[in-house]
N, C-alpha and C. Protein backbone atom coordinates (compact mmCIF):
# COMPACT_ATOMS: atom_id res chain seq x y z
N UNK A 1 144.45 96.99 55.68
CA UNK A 1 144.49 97.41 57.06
C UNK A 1 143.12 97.94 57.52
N UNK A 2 142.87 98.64 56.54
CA UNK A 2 140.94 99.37 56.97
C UNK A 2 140.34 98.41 57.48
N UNK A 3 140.25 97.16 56.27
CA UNK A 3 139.06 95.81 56.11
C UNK A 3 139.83 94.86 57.93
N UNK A 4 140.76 95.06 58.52
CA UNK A 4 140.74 94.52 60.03
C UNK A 4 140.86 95.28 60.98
N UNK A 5 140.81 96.92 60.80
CA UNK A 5 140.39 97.56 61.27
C UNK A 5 138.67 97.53 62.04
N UNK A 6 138.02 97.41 60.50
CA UNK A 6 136.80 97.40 60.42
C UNK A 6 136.15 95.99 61.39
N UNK A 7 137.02 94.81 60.67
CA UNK A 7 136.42 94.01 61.66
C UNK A 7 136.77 93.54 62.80
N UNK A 8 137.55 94.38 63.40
CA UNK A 8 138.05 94.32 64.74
C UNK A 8 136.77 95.02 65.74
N UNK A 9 136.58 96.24 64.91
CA UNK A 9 135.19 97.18 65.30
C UNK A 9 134.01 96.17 65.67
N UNK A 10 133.29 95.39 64.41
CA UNK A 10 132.37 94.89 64.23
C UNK A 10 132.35 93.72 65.80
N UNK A 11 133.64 93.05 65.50
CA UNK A 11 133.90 91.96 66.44
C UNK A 11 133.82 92.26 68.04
N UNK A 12 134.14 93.62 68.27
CA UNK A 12 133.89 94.20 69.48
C UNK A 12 132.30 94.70 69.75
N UNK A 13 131.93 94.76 69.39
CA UNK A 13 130.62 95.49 69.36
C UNK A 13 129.63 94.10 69.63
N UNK A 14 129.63 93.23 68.25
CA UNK A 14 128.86 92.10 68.77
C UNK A 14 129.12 91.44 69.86
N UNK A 15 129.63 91.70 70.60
CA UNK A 15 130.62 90.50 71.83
C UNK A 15 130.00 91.26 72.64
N UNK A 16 129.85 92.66 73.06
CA UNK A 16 129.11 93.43 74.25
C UNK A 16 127.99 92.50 74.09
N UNK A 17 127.49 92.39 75.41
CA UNK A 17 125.96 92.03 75.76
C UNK A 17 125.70 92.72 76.99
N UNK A 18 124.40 92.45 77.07
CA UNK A 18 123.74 93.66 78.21
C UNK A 18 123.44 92.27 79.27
N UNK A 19 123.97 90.91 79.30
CA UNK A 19 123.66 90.09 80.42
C UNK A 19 123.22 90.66 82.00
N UNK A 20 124.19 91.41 82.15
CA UNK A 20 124.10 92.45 83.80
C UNK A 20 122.39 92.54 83.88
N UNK A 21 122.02 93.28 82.20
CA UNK A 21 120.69 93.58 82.63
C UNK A 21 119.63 92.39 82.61
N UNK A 22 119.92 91.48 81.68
CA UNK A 22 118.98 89.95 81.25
C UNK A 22 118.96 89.71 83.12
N UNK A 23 120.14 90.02 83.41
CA UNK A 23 119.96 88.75 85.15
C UNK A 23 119.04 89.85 85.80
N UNK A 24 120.02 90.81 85.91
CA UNK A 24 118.97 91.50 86.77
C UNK A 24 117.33 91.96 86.94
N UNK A 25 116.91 91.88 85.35
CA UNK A 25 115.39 92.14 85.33
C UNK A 25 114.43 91.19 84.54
N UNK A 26 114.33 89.91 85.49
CA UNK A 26 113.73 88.69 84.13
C UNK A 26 113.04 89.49 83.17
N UNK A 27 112.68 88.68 81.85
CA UNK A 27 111.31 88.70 81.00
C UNK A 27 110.39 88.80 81.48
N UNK A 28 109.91 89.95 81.11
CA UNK A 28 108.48 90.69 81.37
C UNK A 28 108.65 91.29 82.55
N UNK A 29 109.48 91.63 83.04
CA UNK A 29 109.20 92.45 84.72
C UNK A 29 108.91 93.68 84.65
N UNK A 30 108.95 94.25 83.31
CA UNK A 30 107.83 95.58 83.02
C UNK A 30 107.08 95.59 82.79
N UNK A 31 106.28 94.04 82.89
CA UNK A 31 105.13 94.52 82.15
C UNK A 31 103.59 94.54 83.45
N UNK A 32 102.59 95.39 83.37
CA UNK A 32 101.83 95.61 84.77
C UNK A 32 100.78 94.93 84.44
N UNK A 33 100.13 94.04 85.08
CA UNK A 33 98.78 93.70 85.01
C UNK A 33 98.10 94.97 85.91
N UNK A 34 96.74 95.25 85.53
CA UNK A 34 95.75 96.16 86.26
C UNK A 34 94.68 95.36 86.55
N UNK A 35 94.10 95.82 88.09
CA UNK A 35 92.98 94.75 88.00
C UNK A 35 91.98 96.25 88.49
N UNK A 36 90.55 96.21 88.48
CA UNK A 36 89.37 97.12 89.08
C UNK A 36 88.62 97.49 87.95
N UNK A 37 87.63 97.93 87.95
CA UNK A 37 86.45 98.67 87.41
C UNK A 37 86.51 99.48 86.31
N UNK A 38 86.27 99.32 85.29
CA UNK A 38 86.89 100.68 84.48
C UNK A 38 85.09 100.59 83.77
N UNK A 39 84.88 101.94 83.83
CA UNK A 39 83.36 102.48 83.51
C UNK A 39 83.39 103.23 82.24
N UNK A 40 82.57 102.61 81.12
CA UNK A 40 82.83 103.37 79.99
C UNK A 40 81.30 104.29 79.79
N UNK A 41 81.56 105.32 79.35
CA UNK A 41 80.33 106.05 79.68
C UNK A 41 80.77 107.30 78.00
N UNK A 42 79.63 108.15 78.05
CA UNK A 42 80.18 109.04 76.50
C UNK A 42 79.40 109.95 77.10
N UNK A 43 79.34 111.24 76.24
CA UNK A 43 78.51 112.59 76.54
C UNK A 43 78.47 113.20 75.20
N UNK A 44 77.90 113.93 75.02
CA UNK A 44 77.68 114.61 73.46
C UNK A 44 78.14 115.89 73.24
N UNK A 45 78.53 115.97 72.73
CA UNK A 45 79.82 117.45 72.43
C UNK A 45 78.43 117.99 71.46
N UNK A 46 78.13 118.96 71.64
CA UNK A 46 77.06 120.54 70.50
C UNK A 46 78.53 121.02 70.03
N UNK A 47 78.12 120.66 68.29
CA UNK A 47 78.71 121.66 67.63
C UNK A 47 78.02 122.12 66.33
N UNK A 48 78.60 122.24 65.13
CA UNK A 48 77.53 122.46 64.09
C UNK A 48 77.23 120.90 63.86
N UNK A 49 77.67 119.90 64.30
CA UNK A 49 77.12 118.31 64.19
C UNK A 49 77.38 117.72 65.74
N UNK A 50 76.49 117.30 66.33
CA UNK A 50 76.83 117.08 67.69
C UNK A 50 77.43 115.78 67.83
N UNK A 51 78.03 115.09 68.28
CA UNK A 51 79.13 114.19 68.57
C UNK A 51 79.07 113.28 69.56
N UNK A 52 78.82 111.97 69.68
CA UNK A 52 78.62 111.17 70.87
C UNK A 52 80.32 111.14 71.03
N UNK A 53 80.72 111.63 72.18
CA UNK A 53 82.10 111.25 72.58
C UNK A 53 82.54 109.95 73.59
N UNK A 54 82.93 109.36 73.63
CA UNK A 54 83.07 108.07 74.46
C UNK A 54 84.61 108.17 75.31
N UNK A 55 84.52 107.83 76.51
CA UNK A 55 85.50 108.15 77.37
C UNK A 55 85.05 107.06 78.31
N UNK A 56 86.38 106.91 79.45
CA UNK A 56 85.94 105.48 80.59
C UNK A 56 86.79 106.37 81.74
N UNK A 57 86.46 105.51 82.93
CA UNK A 57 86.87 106.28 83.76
C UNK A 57 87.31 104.93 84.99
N UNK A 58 88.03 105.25 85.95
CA UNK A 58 88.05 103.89 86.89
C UNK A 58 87.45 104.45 87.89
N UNK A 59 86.88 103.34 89.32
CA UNK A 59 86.39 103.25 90.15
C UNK A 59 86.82 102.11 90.76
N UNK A 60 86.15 102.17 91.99
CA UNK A 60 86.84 101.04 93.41
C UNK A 60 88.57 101.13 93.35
N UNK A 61 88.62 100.42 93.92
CA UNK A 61 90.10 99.81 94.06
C UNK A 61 90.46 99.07 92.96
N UNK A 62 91.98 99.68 92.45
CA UNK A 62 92.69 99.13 91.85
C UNK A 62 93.86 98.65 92.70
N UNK A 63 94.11 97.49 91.78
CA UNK A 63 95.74 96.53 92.29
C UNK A 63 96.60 96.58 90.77
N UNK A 64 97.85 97.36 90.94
CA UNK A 64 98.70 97.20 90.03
C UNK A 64 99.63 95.79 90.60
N UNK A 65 100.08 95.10 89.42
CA UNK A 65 100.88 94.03 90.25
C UNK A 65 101.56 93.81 89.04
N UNK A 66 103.14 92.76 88.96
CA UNK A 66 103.35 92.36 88.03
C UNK A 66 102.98 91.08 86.86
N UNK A 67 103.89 90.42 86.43
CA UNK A 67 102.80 89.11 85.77
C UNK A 67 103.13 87.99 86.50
N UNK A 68 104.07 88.24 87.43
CA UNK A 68 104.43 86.57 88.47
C UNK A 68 103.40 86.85 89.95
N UNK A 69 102.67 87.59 89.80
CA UNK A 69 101.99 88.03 90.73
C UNK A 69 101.95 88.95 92.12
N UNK A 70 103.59 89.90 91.65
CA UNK A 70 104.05 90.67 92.69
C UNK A 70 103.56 92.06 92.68
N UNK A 71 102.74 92.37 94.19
CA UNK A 71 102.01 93.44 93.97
C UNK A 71 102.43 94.70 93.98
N UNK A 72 102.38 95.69 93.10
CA UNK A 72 103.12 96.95 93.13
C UNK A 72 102.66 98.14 93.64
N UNK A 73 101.04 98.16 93.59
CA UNK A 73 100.48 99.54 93.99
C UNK A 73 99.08 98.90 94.62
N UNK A 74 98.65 99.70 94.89
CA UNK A 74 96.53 99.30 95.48
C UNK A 74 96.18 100.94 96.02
N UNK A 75 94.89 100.98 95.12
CA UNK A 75 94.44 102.15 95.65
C UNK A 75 93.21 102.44 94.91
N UNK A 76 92.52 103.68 95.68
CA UNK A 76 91.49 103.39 94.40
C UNK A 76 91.38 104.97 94.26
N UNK A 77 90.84 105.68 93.03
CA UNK A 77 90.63 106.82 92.50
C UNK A 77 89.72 107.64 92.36
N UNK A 78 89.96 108.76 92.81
CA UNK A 78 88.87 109.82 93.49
C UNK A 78 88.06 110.57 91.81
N UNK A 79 87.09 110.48 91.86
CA UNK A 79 86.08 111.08 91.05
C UNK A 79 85.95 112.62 91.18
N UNK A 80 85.59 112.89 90.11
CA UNK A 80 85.38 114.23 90.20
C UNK A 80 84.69 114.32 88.97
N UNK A 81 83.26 115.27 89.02
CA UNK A 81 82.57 115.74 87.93
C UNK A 81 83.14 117.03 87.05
N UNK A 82 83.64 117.07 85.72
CA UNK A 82 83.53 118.59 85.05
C UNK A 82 82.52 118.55 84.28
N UNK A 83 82.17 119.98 84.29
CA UNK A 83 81.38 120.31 83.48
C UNK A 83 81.80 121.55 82.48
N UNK A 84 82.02 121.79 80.99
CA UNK A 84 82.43 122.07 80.19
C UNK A 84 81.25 122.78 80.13
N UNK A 85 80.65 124.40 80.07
CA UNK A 85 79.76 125.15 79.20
C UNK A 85 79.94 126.34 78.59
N UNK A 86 81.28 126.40 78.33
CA UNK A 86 81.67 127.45 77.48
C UNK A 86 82.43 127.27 76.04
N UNK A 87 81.92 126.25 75.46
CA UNK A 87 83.02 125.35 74.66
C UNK A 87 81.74 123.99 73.42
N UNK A 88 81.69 124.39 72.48
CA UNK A 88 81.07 123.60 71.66
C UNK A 88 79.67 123.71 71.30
N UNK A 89 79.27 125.10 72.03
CA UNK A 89 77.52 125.62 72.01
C UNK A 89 76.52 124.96 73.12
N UNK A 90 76.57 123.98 73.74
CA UNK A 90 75.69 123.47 74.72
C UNK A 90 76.61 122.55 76.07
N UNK A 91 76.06 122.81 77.08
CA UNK A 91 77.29 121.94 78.35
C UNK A 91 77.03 120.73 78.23
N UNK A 92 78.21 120.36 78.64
CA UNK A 92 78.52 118.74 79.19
C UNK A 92 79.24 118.69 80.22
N UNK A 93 79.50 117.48 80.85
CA UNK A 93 79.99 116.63 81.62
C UNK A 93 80.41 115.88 81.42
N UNK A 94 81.58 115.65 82.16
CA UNK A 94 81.90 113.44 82.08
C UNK A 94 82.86 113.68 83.46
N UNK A 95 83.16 112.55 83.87
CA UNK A 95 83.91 112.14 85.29
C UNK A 95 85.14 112.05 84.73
N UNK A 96 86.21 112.53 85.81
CA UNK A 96 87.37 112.83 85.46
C UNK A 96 88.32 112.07 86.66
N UNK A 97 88.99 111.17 86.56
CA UNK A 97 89.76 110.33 87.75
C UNK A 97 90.74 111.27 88.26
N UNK A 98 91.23 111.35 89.57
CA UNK A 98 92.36 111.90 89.81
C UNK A 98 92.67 111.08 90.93
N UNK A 99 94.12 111.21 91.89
CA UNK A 99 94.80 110.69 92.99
C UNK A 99 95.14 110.86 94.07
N UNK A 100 94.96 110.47 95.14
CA UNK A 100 95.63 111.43 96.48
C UNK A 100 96.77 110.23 96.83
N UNK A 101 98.04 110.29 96.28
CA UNK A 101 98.81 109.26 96.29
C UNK A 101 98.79 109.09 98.20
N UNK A 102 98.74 109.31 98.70
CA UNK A 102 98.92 109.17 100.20
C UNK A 102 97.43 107.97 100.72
N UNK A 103 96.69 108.21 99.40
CA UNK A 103 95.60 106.80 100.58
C UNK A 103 95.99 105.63 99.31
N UNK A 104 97.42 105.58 98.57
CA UNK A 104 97.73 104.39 98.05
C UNK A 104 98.35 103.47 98.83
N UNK A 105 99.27 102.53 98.27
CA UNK A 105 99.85 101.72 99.18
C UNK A 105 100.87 100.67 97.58
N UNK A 106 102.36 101.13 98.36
CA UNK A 106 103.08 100.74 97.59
C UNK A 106 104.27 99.28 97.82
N UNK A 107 104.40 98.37 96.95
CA UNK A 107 105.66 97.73 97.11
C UNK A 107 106.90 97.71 96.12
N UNK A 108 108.00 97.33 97.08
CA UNK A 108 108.94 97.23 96.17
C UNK A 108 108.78 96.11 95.62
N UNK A 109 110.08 95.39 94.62
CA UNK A 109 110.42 94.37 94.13
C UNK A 109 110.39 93.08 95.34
N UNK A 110 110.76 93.30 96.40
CA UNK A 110 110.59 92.19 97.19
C UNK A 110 109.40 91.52 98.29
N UNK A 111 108.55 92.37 97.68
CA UNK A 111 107.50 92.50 98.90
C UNK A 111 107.11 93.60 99.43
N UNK A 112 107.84 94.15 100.07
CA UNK A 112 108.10 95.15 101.44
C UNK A 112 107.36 96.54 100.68
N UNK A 113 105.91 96.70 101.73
CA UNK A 113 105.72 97.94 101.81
C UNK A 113 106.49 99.12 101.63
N UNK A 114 106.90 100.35 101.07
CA UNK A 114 107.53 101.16 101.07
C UNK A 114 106.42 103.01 100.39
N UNK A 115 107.34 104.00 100.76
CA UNK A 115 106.62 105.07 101.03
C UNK A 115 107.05 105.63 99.40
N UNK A 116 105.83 106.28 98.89
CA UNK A 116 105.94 106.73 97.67
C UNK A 116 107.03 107.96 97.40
N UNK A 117 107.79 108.16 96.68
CA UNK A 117 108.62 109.06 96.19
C UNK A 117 108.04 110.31 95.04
């Protein structure tokens, strides 16, 4: 009784499929292409051995889109200099990206412009 118990279990389980989701979200619709500028630049960390550190940063306009060519985001990213001089014996710098989501520009799945959440 266990052993068709058991594979009554097994038999139910393999038979679920997640089809709902296969239709609803082809292959690859997560996956993002990025397109714009990405700037690789380094700065040197002072310590008892000083350190070329390497870091990148973006510039201009970026276009997020998917891989069938549907565009998801466009915007481009505001710069900002830090400067670190309390931390490793001598200052540095490097550029630090940040966002003002309001000068982006977003779509849904079908096209259609829509307002960021």
């Amino acid at each position: 009784m266990k052993v068709k118990v058991l594979i009554l279990i097994i038999s139910l389980l393999s038979s679920c499929s997640n089809r709902f989701e296969k239709e609803k979200y082809p292959k690859d619709f997560f996956k993002v292409i990025q397109e714009g500028i990405l700037i690789e630049k380094s700065y040197i960390f002072c310590s008892v051995v000083p350190e070329e550190v390497k870091y990148s940063y973006r510039d201009g306009t970026w276009i997020f889109k998917t891989v069938d060519n549907k565009r998801i985001a466009q915007g481009s990213y505001n710069k900002e200099i830090v400067t670190i001089d309390n931390y490793g014996g001598c200052s540095y710098s490097y550029v630090k990206n940040t966002v003002n989501i309001k000068e982006w520009k977003f779509w849904n799945d079908k096209g259609q412009r829509i307002e960021p959440t």
